[in-house]
Each structure stands twice: as structure tokens, then as C-alpha cells.
C-alpha atoms as a PDB file:
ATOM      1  CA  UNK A   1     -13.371 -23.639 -18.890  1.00  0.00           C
ATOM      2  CA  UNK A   2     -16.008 -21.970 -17.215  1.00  0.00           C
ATOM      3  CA  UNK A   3     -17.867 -19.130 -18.605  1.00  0.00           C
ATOM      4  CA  UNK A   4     -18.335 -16.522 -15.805  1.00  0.00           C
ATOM      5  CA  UNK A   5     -22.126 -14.772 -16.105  1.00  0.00           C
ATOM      6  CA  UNK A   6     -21.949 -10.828 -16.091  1.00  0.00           C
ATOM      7  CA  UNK A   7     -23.919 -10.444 -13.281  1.00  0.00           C
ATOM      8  CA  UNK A   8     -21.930 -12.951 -11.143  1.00  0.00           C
ATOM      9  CA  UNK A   9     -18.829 -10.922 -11.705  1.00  0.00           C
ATOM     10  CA  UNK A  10     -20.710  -7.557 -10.813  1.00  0.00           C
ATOM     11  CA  UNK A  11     -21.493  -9.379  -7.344  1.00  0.00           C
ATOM     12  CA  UNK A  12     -18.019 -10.826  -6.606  1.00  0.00           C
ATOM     13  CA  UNK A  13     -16.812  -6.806  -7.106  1.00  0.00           C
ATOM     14  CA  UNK A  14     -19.447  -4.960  -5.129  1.00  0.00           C
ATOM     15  CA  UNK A  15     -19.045  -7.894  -2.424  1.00  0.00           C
ATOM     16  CA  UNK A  16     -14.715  -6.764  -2.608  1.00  0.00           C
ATOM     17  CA  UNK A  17     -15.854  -3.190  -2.848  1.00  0.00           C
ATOM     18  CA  UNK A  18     -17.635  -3.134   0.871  1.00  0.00           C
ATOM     19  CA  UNK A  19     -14.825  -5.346   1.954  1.00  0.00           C
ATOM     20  CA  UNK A  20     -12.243  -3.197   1.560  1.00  0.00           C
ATOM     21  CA  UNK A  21     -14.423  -0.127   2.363  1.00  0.00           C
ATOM     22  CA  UNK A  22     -14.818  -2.102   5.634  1.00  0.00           C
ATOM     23  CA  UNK A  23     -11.140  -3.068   6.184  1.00  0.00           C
ATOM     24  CA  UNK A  24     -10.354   0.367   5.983  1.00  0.00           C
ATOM     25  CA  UNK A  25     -11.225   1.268   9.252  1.00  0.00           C
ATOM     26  CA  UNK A  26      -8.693   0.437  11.518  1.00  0.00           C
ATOM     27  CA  UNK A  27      -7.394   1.194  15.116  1.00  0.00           C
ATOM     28  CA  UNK A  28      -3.838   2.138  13.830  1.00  0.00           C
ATOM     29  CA  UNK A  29      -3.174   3.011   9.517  1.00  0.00           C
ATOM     30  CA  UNK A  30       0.205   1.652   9.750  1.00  0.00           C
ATOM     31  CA  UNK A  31      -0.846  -2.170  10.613  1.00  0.00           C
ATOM     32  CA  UNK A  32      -1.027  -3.789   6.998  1.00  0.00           C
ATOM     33  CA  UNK A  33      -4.221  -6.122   6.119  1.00  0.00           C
ATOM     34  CA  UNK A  34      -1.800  -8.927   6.305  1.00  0.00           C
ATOM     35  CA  UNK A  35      -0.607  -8.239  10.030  1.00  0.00           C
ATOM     36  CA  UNK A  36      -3.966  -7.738  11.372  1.00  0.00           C
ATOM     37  CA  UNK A  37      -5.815 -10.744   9.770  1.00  0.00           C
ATOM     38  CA  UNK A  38      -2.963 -12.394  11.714  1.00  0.00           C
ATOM     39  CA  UNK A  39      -3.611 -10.625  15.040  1.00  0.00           C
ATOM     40  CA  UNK A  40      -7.577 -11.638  14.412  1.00  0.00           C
ATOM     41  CA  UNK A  41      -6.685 -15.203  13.942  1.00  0.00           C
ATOM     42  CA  UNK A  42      -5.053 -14.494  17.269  1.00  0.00           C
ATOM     43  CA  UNK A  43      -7.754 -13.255  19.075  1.00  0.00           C
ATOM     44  CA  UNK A  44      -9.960 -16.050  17.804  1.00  0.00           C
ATOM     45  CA  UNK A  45      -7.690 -19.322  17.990  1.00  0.00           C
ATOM     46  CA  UNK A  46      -5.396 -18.121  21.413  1.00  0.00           C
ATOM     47  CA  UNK A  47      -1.931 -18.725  22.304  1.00  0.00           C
ATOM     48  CA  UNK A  48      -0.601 -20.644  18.926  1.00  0.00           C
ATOM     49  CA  UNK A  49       2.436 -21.866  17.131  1.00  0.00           C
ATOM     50  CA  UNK A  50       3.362 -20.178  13.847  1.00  0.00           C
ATOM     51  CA  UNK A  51       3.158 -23.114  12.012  1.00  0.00           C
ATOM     52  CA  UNK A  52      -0.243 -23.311  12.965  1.00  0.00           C
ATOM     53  CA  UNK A  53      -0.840 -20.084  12.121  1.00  0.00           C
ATOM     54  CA  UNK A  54       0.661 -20.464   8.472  1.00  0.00           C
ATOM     55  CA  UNK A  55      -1.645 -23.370   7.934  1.00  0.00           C
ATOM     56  CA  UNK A  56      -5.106 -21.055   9.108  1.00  0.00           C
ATOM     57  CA  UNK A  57      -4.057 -18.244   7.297  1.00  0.00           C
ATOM     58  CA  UNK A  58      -2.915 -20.879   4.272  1.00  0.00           C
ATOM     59  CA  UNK A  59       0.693 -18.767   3.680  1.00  0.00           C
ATOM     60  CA  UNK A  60       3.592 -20.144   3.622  1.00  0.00           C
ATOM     61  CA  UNK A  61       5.475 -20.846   7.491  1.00  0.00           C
ATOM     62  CA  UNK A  62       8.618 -18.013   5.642  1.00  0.00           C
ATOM     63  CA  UNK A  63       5.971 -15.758   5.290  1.00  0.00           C
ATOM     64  CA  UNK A  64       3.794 -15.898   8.406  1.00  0.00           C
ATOM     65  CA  UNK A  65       6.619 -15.606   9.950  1.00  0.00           C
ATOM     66  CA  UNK A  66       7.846 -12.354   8.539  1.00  0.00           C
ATOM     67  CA  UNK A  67       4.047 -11.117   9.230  1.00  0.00           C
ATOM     68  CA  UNK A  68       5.616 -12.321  12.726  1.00  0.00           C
ATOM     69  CA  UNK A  69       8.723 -10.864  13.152  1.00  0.00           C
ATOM     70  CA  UNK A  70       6.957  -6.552  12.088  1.00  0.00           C
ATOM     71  CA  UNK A  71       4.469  -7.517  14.532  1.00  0.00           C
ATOM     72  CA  UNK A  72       7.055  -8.410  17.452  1.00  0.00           C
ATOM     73  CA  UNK A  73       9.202  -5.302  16.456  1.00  0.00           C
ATOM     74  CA  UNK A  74       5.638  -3.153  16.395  1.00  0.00           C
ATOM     75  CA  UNK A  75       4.976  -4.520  20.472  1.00  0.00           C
ATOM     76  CA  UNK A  76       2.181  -6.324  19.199  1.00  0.00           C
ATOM     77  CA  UNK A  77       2.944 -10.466  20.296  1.00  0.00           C
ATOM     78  CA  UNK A  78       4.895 -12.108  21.851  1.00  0.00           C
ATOM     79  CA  UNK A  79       6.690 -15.421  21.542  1.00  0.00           C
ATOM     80  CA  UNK A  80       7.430 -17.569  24.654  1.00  0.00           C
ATOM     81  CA  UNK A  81       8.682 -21.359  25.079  1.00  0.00           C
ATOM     82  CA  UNK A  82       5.933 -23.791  24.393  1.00  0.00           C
ATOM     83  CA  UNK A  83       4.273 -26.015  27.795  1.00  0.00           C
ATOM     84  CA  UNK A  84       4.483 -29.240  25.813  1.00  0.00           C
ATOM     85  CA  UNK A  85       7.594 -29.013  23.411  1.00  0.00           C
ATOM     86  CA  UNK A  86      10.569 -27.127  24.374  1.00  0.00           C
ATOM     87  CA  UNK A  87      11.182 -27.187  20.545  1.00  0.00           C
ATOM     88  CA  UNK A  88       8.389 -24.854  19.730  1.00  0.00           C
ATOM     89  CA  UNK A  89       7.254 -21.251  20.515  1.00  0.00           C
ATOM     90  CA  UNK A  90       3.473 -19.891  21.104  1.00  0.00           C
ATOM     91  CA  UNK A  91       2.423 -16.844  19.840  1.00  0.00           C
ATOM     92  CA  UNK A  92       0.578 -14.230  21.464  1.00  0.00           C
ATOM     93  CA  UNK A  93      -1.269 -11.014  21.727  1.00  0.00           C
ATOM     94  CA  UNK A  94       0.097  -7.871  23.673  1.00  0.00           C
ATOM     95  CA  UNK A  95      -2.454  -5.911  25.355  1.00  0.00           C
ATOM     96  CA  UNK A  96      -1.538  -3.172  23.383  1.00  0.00           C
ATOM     97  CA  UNK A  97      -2.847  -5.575  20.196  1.00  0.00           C
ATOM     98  CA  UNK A  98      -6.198  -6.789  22.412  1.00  0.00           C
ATOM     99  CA  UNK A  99      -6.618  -2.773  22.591  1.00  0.00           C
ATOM    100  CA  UNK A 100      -5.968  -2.527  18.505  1.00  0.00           C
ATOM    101  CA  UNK A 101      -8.118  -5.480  17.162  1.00  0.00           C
ATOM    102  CA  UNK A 102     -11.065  -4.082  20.082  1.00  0.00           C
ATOM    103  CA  UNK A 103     -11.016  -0.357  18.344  1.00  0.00           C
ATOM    104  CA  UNK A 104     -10.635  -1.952  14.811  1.00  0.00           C
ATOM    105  CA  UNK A 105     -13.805  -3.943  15.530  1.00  0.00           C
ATOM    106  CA  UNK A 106     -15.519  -1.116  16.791  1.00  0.00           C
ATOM    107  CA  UNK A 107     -14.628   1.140  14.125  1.00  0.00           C
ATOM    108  CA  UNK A 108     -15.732  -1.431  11.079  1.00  0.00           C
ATOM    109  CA  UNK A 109     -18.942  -2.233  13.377  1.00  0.00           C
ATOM    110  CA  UNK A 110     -19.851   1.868  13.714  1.00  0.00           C
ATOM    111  CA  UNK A 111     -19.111   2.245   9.796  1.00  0.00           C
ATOM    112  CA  UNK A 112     -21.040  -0.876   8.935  1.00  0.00           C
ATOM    113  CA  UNK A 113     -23.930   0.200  11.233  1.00  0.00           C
ATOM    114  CA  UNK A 114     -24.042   4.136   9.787  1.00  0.00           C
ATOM    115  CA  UNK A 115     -23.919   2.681   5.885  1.00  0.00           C
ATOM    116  CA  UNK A 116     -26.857   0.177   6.898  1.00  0.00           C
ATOM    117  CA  UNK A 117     -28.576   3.210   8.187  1.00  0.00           C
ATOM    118  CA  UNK A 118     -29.285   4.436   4.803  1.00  0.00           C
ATOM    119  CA  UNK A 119     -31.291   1.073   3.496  1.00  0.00           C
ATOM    120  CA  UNK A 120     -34.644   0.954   4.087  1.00  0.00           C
ATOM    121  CA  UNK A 121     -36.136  -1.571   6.587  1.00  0.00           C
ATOM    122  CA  UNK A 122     -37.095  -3.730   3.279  1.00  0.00           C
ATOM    123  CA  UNK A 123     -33.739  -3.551   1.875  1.00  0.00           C
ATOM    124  CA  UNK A 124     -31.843  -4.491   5.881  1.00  0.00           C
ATOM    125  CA  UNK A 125     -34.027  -7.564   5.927  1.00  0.00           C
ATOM    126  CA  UNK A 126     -32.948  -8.501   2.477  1.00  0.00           C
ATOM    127  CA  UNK A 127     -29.360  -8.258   3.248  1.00  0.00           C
ATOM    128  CA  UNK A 128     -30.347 -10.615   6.537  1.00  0.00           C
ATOM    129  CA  UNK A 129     -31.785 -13.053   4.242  1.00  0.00           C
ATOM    130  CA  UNK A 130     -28.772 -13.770   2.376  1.00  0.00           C
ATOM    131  CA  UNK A 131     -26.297 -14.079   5.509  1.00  0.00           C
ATOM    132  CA  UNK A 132     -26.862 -18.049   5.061  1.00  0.00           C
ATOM    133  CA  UNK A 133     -25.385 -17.281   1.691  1.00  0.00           C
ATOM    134  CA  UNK A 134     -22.407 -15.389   2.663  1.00  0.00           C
ATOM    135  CA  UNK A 135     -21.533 -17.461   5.275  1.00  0.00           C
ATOM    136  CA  UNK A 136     -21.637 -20.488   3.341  1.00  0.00           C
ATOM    137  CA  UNK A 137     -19.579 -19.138   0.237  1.00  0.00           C
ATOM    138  CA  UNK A 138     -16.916 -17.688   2.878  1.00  0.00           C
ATOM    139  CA  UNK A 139     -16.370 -21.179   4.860  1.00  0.00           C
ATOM    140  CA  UNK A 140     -16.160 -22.627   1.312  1.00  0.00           C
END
């Protein structure tokens, strides 16, 4: 078993606190975490099938598509026949969605930018430093 140092632990919580302080902002209250992580993976991969998007978003294919099904009945994707396989459908992005993820992103960017504002020069740098870190315990 592995013992788990105090100070560890204090960093995985503050690192959950400004996460969540983060995800709050949000182009529209009622979209759930869950439902726009999905529309992000959107933006990011394109056109996809929900299988696909299970597997990314490592959730079971019942679940995505549930995530799937509020988001169709909110106006935010759509599904159409696959190109290649008649069998499958791709999943998309409404404009009204591109216009949600676009004023989430700029609403987490303006509240990320006005909390930085408060940190010294010394203390912004610092934070810059470790972005090699982050990056490399969030791809992990």
C-alpha cells in the first residue's frame, strides 16, 4: 500500500479546488460538467462516432450515450449517417454549442486571467515553471 505524504494530498486538493473554481464558469449553468467535457472533446477531435467518444472520455458507450441523447434534446449536436459505414452515426456540434464552448472558454480564460492578476510577477513565473509538470501528470 502506498503511504500518501501530507503535503502531496494538500496539492492534489488545492490543484481540484482551482479546477472546479475554473469549471464554474460557463456559457449556460444548466449544461452539466459531464455534457460539456463531451462538447470539448467535440470541438477538439471533429465530427465522431459515439463509440469513439466513450473510449476518449473512458465511460461506458450506455453512458456517453445518454450524455448524447440531453445534448440532442438541448439543440446542442447532431447525429447524421456516417460517409464510410451506413451502420454508424457521427456526432456533431450545433452552432449554437460552437457559440457555448467559445463563451465558456472565454469566461474560464477572463477568471483565470483576473485571479493571476493578484500574484506577483515572481509568483506568475513560478506557476509557468511548473506547466511541464502539470501537463505531464494530466496526459498521465
Amino acid at each position: 500500500m502506498t503511504t500518501i505524504d501530507p503535503d502531496d494530498n494538500e496539492l492534489r486538493m488545492l490543484i481540484q479546488k482551482v479546477a472546479r473554481r475554473i469549471r464554474a464558469n460557463r456559457g449556460d449553468a444548466d449544461v452539466t460538467d459531464t455534457q460539456l467535457a463531451t462538447m470539448m472533446r467535440i470541438t477538439r477531435e471533429g465530427p465522431t462516432t459515439p463509440g469513439r467518444l466513450a473510449d476518449l472520455e473512458k465511460v461506458s458507450p450506455p453512458s456517453m450515450n445518454r450524455t448524447l441523447n440531453s445534448l440532442e434534446d438541448r439543440g446542442h449536436i447532431l447525429r447524421t449517417p456516417s460517409p464510410d459505414d451506413a451502420r454508424k452515426v457521427l456526432v456533431d456540434l450545433t452552432p449554437a454549442a460552437r457559440d457555448l464552448i467559445a463563451e465558456t472558454k472565454r469566461l474560464r480564460a477572463e477568471w483565470f486571467s483576473a485571479h493571476l492578476d493578484v500574484l506577483t510577477e515572481v509568483e506568475r513565473a513560478q506557476l509557468r515553471d511548473v506547466r511541464d509538470i502539470l501537463r505531464k501528470l494530466a496526459d498521465s
